[in-house]
N, C-alpha and C. Protein backbone atom coordinates (compact mmCIF):
# COMPACT_ATOMS: atom_id res chain seq x y z
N UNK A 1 114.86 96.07 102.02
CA UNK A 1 113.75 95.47 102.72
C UNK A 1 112.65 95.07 101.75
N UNK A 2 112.61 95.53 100.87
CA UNK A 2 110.96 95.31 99.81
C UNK A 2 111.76 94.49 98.86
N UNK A 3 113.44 93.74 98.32
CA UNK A 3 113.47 92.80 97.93
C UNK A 3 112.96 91.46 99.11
N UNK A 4 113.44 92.03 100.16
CA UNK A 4 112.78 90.83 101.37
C UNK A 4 111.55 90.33 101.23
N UNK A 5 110.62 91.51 101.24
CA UNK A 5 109.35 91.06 101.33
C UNK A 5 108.81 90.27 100.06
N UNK A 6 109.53 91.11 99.04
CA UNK A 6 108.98 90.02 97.65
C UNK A 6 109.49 88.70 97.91
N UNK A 7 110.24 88.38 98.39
CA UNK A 7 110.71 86.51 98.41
C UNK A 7 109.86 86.30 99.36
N UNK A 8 109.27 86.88 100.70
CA UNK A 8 108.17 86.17 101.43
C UNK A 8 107.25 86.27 100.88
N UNK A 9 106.88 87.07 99.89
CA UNK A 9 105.47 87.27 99.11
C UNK A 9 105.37 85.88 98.37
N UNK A 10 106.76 85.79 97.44
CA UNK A 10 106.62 84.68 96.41
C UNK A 10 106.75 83.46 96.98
N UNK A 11 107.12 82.77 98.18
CA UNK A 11 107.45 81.81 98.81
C UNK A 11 106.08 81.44 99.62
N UNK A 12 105.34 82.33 99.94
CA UNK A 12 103.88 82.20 100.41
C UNK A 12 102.68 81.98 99.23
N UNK A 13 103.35 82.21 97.79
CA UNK A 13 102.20 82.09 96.49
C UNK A 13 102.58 80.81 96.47
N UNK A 14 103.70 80.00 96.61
CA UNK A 14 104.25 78.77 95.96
C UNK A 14 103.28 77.78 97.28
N UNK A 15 103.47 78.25 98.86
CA UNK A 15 102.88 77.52 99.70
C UNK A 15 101.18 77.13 99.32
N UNK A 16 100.55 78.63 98.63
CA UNK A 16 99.27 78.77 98.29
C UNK A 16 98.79 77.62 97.54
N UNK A 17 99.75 78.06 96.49
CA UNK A 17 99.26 76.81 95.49
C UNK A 17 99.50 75.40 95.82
N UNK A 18 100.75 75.38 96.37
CA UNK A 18 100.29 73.74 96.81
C UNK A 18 99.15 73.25 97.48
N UNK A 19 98.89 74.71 98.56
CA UNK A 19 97.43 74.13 99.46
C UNK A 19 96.30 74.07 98.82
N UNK A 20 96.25 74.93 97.45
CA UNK A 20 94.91 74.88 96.34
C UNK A 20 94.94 73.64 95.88
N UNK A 21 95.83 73.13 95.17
CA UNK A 21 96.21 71.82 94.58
C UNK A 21 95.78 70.39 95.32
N UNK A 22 96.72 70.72 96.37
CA UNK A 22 96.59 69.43 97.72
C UNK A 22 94.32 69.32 98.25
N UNK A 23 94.02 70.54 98.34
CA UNK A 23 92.52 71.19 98.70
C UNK A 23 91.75 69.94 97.22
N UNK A 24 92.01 70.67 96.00
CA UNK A 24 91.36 70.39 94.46
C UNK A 24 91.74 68.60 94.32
N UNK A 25 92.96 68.00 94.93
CA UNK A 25 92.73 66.66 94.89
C UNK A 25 92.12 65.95 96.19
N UNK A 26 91.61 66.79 97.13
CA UNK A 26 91.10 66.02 98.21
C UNK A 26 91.92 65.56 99.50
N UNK A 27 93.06 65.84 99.08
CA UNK A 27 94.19 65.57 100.09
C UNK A 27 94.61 66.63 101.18
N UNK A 28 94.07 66.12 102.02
CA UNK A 28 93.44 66.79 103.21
C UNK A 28 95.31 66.97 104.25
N UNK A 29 95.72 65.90 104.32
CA UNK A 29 97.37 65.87 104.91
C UNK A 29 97.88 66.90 104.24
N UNK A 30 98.39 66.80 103.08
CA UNK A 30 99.16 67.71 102.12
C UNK A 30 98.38 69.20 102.46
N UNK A 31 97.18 69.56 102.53
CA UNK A 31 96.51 71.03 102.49
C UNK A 31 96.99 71.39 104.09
N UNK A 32 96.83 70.64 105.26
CA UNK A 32 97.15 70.86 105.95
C UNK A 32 99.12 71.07 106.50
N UNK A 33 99.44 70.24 105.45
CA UNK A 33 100.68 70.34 105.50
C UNK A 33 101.37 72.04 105.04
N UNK A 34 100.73 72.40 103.78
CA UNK A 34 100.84 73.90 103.20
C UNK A 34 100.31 74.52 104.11
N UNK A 35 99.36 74.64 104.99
CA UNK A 35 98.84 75.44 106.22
C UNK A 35 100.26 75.63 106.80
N UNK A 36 100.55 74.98 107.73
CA UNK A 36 101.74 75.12 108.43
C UNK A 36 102.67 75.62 107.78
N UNK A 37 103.18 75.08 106.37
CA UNK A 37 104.50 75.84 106.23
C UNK A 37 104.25 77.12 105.96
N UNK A 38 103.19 77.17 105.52
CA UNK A 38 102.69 79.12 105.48
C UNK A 38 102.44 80.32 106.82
N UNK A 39 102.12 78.74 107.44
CA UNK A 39 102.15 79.80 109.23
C UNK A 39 103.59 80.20 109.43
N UNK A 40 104.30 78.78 109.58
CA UNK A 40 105.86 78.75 109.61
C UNK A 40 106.85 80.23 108.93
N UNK A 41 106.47 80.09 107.67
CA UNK A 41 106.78 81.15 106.82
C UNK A 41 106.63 82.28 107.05
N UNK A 42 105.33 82.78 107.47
CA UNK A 42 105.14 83.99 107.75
C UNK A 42 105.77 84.42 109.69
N UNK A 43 105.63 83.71 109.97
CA UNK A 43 105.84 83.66 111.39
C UNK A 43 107.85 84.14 111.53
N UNK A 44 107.99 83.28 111.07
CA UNK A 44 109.37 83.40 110.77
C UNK A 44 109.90 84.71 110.08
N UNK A 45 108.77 85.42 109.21
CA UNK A 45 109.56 86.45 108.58
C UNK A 45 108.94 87.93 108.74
N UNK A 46 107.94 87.09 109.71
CA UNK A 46 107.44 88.13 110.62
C UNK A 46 108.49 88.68 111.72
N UNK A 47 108.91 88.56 112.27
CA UNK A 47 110.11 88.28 113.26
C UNK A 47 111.62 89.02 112.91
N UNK A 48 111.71 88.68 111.53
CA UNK A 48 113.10 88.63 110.55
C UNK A 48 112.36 90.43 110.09
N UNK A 49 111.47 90.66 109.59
CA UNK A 49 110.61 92.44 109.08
C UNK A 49 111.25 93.17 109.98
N UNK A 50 110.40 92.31 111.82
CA UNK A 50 110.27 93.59 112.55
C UNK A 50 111.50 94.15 112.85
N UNK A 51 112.33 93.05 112.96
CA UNK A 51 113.81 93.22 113.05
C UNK A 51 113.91 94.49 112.72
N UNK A 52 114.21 93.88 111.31
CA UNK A 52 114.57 94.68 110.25
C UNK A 52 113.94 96.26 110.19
N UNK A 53 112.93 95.98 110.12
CA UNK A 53 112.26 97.64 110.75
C UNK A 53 112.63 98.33 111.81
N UNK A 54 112.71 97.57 112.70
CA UNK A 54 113.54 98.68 114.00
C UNK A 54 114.64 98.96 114.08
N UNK A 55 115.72 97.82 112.95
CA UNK A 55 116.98 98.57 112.90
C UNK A 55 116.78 99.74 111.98
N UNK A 56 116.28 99.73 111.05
CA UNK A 56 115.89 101.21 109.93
C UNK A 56 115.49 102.17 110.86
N UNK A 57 114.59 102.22 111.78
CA UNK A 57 114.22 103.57 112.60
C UNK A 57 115.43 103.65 113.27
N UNK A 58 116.22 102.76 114.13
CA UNK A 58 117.43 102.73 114.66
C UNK A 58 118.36 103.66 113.85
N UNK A 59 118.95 103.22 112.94
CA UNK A 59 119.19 103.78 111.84
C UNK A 59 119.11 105.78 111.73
N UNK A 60 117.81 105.88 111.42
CA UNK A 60 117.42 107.09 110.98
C UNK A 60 117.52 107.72 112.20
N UNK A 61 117.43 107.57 113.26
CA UNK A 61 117.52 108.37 114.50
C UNK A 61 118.76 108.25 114.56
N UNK A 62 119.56 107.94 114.21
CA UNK A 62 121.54 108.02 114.69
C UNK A 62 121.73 108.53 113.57
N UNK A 63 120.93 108.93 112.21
CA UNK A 63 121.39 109.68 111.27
C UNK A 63 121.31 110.79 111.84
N UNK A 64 119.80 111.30 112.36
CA UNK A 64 119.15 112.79 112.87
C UNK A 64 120.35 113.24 113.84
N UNK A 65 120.97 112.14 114.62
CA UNK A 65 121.52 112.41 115.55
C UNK A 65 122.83 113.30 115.12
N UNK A 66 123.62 112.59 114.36
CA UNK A 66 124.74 112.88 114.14
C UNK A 66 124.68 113.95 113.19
N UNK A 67 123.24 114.23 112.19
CA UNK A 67 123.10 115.80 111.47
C UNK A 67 123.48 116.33 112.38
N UNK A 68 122.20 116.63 113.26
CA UNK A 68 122.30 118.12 114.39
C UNK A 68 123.71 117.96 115.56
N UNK A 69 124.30 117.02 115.38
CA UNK A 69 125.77 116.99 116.16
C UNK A 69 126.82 117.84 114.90
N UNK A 70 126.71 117.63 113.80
CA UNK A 70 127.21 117.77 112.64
C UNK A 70 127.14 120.14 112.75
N UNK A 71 126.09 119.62 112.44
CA UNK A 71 125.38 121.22 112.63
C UNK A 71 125.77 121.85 113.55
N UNK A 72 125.34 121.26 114.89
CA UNK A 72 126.31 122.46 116.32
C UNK A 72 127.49 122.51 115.83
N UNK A 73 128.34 121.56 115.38
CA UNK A 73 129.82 121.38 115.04
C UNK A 73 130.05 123.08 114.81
N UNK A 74 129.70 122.74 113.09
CA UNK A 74 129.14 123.84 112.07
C UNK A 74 129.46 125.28 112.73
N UNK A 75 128.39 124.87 114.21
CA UNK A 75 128.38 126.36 114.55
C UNK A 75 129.33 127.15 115.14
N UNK A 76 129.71 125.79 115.97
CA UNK A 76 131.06 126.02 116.68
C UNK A 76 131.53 126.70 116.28
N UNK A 77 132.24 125.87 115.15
CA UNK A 77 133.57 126.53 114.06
C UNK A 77 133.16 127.90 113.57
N UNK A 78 132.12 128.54 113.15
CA UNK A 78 131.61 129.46 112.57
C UNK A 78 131.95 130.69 114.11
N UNK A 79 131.47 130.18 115.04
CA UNK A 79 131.67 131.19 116.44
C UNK A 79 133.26 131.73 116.56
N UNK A 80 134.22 130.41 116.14
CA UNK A 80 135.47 130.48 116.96
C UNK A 80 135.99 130.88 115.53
N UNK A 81 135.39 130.80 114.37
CA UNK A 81 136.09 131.70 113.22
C UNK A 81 135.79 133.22 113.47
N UNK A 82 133.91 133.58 113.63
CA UNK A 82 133.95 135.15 114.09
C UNK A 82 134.99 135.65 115.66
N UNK A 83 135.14 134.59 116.22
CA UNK A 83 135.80 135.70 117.20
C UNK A 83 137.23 135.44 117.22
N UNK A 84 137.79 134.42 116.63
CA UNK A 84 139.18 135.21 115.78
C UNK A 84 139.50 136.10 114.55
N UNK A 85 138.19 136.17 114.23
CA UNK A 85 138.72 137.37 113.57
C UNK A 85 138.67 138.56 113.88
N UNK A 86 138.37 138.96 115.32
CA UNK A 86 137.74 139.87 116.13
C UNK A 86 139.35 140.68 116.92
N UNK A 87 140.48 139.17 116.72
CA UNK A 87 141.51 139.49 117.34
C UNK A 87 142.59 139.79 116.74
């Protein structure tokens, strides 16, 4: 995920500067043009993050899950080992 964000980071410096550039020659279309693709940009990978973030909590909760499923297992086996050896 944080290689992700660096390409929206660097893809939003490249939009920047064109809108500084387009701004510094007076060209008012072009600055407005970098507006948008930077809304565009972020908007878009705004969307594509959150995703991405809720599958990671997704994720980590079906990890937790399957520990403590893992663990009762654990115990199981540990119960049905003490009480065969009981016999």
């Amino acid at each position: 995920m944080a290689k992700d964000i660096r390409v929206v980071a660097n893809d939003l410096k490249v939009y920047y500067t064109g809108f500084e550039v387009a701004v510094n020659k007076g060209d008012i279309g072009d600055a407005i043009r970098y507006l948008r693709d930077m809304r565009r940009e972020l908007n878009d990978n705004l969307d594509y993050l959150e995703s991405t973030k809720e599958g990671v909590a997704i994720k980590e909760v079906l990890r937790r899950n399957l520990e403590e499923s893992l663990e009762d297992y654990k115990a199981r086996v540990r119960h049905l080992e003490n009480e065969l050896k009981k016999h």
